[in-house]
Protein backbone atom coordinates (compact mmCIF):
# COMPACT_ATOMS: atom_id res chain seq x y z
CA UNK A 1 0.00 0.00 0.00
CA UNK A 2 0.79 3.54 0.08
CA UNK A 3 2.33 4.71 2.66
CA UNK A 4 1.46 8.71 3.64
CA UNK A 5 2.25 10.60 6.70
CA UNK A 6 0.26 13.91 6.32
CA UNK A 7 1.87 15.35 9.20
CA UNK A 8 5.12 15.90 6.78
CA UNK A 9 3.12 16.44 3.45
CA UNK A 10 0.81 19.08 5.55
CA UNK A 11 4.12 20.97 6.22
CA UNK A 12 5.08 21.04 2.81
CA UNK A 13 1.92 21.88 1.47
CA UNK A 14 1.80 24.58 4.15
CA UNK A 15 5.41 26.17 3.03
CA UNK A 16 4.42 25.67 -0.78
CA UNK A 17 1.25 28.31 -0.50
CA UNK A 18 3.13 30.48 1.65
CA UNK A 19 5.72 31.03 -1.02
CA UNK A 20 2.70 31.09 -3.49
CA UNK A 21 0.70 33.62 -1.90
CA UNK A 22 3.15 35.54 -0.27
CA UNK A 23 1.78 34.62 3.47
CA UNK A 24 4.69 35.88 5.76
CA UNK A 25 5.81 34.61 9.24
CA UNK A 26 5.27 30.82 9.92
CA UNK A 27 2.25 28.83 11.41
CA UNK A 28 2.31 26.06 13.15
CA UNK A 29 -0.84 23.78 12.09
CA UNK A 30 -0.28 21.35 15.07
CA UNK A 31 -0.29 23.92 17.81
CA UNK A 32 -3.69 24.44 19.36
CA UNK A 33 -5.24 24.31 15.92
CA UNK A 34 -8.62 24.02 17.39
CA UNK A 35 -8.89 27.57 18.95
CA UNK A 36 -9.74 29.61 15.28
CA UNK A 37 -11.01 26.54 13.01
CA UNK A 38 -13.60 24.40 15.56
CA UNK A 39 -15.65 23.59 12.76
CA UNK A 40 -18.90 22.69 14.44
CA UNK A 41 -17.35 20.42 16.64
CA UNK A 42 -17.11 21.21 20.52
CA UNK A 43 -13.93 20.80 22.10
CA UNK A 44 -13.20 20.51 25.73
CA UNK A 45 -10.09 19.99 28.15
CA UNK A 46 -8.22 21.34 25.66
CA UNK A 47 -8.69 19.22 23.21
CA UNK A 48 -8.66 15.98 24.95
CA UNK A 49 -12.64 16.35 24.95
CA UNK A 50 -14.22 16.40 21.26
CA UNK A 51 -18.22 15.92 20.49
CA UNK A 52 -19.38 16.26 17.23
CA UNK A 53 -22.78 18.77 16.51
CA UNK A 54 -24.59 15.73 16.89
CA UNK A 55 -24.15 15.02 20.70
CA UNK A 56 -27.56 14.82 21.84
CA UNK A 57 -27.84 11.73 19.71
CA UNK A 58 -24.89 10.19 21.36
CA UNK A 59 -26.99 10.50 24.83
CA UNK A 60 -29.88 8.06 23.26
CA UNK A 61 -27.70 5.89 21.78
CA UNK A 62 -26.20 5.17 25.42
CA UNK A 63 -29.84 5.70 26.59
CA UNK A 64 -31.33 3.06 23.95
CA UNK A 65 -28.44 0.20 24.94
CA UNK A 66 -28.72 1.06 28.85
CA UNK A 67 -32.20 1.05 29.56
CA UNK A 68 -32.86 -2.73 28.15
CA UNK A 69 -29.84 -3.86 29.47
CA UNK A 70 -31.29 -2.34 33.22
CA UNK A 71 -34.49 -3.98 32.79
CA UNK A 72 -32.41 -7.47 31.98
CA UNK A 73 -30.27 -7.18 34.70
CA UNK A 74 -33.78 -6.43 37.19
CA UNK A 75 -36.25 -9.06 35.82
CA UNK A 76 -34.16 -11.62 34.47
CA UNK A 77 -30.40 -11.64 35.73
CA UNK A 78 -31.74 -12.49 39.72
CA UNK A 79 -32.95 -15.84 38.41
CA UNK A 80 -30.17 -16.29 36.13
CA UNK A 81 -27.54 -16.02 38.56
CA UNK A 82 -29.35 -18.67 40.64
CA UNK A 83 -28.13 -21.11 37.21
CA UNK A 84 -24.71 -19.84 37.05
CA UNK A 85 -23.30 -16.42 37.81
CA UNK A 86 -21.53 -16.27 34.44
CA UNK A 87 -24.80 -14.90 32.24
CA UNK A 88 -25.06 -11.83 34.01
CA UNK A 89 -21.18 -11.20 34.45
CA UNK A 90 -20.34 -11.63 31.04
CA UNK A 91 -23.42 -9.55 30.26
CA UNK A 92 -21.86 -6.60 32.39
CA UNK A 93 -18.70 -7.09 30.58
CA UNK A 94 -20.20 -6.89 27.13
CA UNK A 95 -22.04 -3.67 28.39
CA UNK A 96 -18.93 -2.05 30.31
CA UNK A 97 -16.83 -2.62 26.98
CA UNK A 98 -19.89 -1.42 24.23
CA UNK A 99 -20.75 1.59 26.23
CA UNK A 100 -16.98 2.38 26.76
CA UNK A 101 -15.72 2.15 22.96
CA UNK A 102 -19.01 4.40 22.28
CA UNK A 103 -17.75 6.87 24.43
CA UNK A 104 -14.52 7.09 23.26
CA UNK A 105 -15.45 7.14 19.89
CA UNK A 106 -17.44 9.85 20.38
CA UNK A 107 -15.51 11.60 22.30
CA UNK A 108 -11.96 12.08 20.66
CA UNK A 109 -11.02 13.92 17.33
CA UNK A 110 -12.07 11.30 14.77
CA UNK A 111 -9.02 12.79 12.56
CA UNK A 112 -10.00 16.15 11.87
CA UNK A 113 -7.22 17.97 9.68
CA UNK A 114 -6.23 21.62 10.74
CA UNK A 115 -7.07 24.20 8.50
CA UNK A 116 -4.44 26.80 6.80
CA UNK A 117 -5.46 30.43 7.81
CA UNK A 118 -7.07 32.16 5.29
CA UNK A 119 -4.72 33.79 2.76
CA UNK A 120 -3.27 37.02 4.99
CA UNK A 121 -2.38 40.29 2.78
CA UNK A 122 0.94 41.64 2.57
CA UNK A 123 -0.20 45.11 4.63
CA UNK A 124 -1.98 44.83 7.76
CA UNK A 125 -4.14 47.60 6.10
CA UNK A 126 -4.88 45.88 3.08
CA UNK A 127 -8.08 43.97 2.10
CA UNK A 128 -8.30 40.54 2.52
CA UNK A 129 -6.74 38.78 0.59
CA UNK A 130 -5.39 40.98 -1.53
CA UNK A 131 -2.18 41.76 -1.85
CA UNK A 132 -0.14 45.36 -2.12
CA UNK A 133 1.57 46.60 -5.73
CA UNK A 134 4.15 48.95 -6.13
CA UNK A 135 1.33 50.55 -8.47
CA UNK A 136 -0.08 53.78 -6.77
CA UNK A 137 -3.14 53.84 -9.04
CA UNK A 138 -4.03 50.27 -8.15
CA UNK A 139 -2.19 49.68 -4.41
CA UNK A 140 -4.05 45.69 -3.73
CA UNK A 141 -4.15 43.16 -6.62
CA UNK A 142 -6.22 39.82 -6.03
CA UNK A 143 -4.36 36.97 -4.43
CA UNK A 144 -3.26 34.44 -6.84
CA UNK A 145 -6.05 31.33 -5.93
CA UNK A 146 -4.81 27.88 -5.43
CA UNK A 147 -5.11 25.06 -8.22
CA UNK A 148 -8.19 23.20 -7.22
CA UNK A 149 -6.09 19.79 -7.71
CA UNK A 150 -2.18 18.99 -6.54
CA UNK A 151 -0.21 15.90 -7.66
CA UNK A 152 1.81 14.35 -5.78
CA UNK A 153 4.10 10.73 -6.25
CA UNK A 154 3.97 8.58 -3.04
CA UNK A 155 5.79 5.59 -3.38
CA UNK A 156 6.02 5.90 -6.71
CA UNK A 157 2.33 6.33 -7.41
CA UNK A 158 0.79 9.40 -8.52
CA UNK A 159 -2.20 10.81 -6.11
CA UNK A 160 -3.96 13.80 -6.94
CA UNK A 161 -5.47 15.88 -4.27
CA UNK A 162 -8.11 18.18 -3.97
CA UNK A 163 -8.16 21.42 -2.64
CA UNK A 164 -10.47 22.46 -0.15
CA UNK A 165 -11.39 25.81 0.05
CA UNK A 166 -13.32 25.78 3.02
CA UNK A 167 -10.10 24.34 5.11
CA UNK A 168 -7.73 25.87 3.12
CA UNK A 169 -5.75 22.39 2.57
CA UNK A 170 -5.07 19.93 0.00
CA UNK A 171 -6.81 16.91 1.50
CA UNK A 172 -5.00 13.99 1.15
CA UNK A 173 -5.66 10.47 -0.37
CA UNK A 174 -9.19 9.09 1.39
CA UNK A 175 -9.78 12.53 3.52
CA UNK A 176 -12.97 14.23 2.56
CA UNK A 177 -14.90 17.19 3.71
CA UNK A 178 -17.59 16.58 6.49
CA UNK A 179 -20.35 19.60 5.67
CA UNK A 180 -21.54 18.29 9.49
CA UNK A 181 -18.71 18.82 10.82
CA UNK A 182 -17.54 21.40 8.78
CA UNK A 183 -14.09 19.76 9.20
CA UNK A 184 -11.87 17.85 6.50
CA UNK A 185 -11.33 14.58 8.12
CA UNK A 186 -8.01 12.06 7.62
CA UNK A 187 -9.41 8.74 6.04
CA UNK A 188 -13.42 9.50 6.21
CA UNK A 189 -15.57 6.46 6.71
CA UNK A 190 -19.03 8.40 7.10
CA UNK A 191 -21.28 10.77 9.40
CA UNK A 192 -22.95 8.75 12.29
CA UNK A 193 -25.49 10.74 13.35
CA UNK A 194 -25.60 8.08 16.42
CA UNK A 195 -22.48 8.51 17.54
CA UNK A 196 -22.72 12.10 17.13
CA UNK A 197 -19.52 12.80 15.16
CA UNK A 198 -17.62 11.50 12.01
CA UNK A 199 -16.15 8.07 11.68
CA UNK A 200 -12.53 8.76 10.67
CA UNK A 201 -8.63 7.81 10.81
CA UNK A 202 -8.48 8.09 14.41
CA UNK A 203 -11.53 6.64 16.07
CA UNK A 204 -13.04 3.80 13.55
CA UNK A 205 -11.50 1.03 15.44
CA UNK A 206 -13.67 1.95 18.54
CA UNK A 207 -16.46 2.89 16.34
CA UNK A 208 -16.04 -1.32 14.55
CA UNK A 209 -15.81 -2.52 18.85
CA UNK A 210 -19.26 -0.59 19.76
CA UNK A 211 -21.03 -2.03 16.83
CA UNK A 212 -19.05 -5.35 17.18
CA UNK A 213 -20.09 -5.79 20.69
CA UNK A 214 -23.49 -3.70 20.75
CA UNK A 215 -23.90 -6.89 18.30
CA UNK A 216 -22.83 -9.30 20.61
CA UNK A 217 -24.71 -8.31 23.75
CA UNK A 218 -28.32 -7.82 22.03
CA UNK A 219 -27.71 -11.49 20.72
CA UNK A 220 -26.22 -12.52 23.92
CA UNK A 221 -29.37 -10.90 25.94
CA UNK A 222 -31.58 -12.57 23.70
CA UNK A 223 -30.19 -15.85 24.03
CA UNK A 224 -30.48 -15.28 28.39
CA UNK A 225 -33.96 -13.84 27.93
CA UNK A 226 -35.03 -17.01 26.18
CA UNK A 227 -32.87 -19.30 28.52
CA UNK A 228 -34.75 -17.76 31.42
CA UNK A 229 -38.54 -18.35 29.74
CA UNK A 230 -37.62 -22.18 28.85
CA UNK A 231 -36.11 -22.60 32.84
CA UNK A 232 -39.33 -20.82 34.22
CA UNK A 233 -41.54 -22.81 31.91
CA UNK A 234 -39.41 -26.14 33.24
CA UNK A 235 -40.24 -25.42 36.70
CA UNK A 236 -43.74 -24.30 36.13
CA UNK A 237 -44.35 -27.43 34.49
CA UNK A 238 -42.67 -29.88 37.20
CA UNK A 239 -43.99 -27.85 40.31
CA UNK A 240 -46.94 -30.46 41.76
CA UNK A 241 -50.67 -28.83 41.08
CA UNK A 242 -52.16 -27.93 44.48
CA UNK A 243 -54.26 -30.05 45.95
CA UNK A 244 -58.07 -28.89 46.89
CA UNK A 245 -60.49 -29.68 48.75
């Protein structure tokens, strides 16, 4: 496969419209990047902390996984652990884990990419972007706009890349534009409006372990649930009938 670190390619990219556009001083896109370009995402701690616009959704999904696993572990689990205490221990654990990869998945930056400042003039005083002539009759000419594609030979291969002019980036091979999210975002698997953010480079593995094991306890809870009717029904069936008189 091709092998891409956009950390060093971003750089690059970064110095190549400087000396384009004539954007002075340096940036550093790694540095608290979060502070002017949030997108629509909200970021806590510093970072650390990172929902997506779609948070409320986030609080039913844990809301629509808790709330039958609470009435399992109140009508059900009590008889079950009379039978063996393994049914509703490895239920907890297939909870603890589901709920916990859902949380982290929607809580950390699925791979957003930091955008480039907009295009800075020359003069503080001048319009944006715009930059200053030596012409007194015509002081600000219009910045010289980016090519709307960039190729570029990784491992041999050439990629092209798009420019976005919303981020101000050339997104790299699999990274698209979120218009949720407002955010570019490294390898972009979709939108989950459930988990309240986008699926991405950085949390898809915990995104694959929610659904993996959201999977495995509604099976696993179904399986109980219909252990516990047939063990109910046995005993129903072999209690004695009452005797009357």
């Amino acid at each position: 496969g091709v092998c891409y670190c956009f950390a060093c390619d971003l750089n690059i990219i970064t110095e190549k419209v400087n000396s384009y556009t004539g954007l002075r001083g340096s940036w550093s896109p790694m540095r608290n990047w979060w502070v002017g370009f949030p997108g629509k995402n909200i970021i806590l701690c510093g970072g650390r902390i990172m929902f997506g616009p779609d948070w409320k959704t986030y609080l039913v999904s844990v809301g629509l996984t808790v709330i039958p696993i609470g009435v399992f572990f109140a009508f059900s689990a009590p008889f079950l652990w009379t039978v063996t205490p393994a049914i509703p221990i490895i239920t907890a654990l297939l909870l603890i884990i589901a709920m916990g990869s859902l949380t982290i998945a929607a809580t950390i930056d699925p791979g957003i990419i930091p955008r480039v400042p907009k295009i800075q003039s020359e003069s503080d005083n001048a319009p944006f972007g715009q930059l200053s002539t030596s012409d007194p009759l015509a002081p600000y000419a219009p910045a010289p706009k980016p090519p709307a594609t960039q190729d570029v030979i990784l491992d041999g291969a050439v990629v092209r890349m798009k420019y976005c002019e919303t981020c101000n980036i050339y997104r790299p091979p699999r990274a698209s534009h979120c218009s949720s999210c407002d955010n570019c975002v490294e390898r972009f698997d979709h939108h989950c409006p459930w988990v309240g953010t986008c699926i991405g480079a950085r949390n898809y593995r915990y995104f694959y372990l929610f659904v993996l094991f959201t999977s495995l306890l509604a099976v696993a809870v179904l399986a109980f649930c219909i252990t516990h009717l047939g063990l109910l029904s046995v005993q129903i069936a072999q209690k004695p009938p009452s005797s009357t008189t």
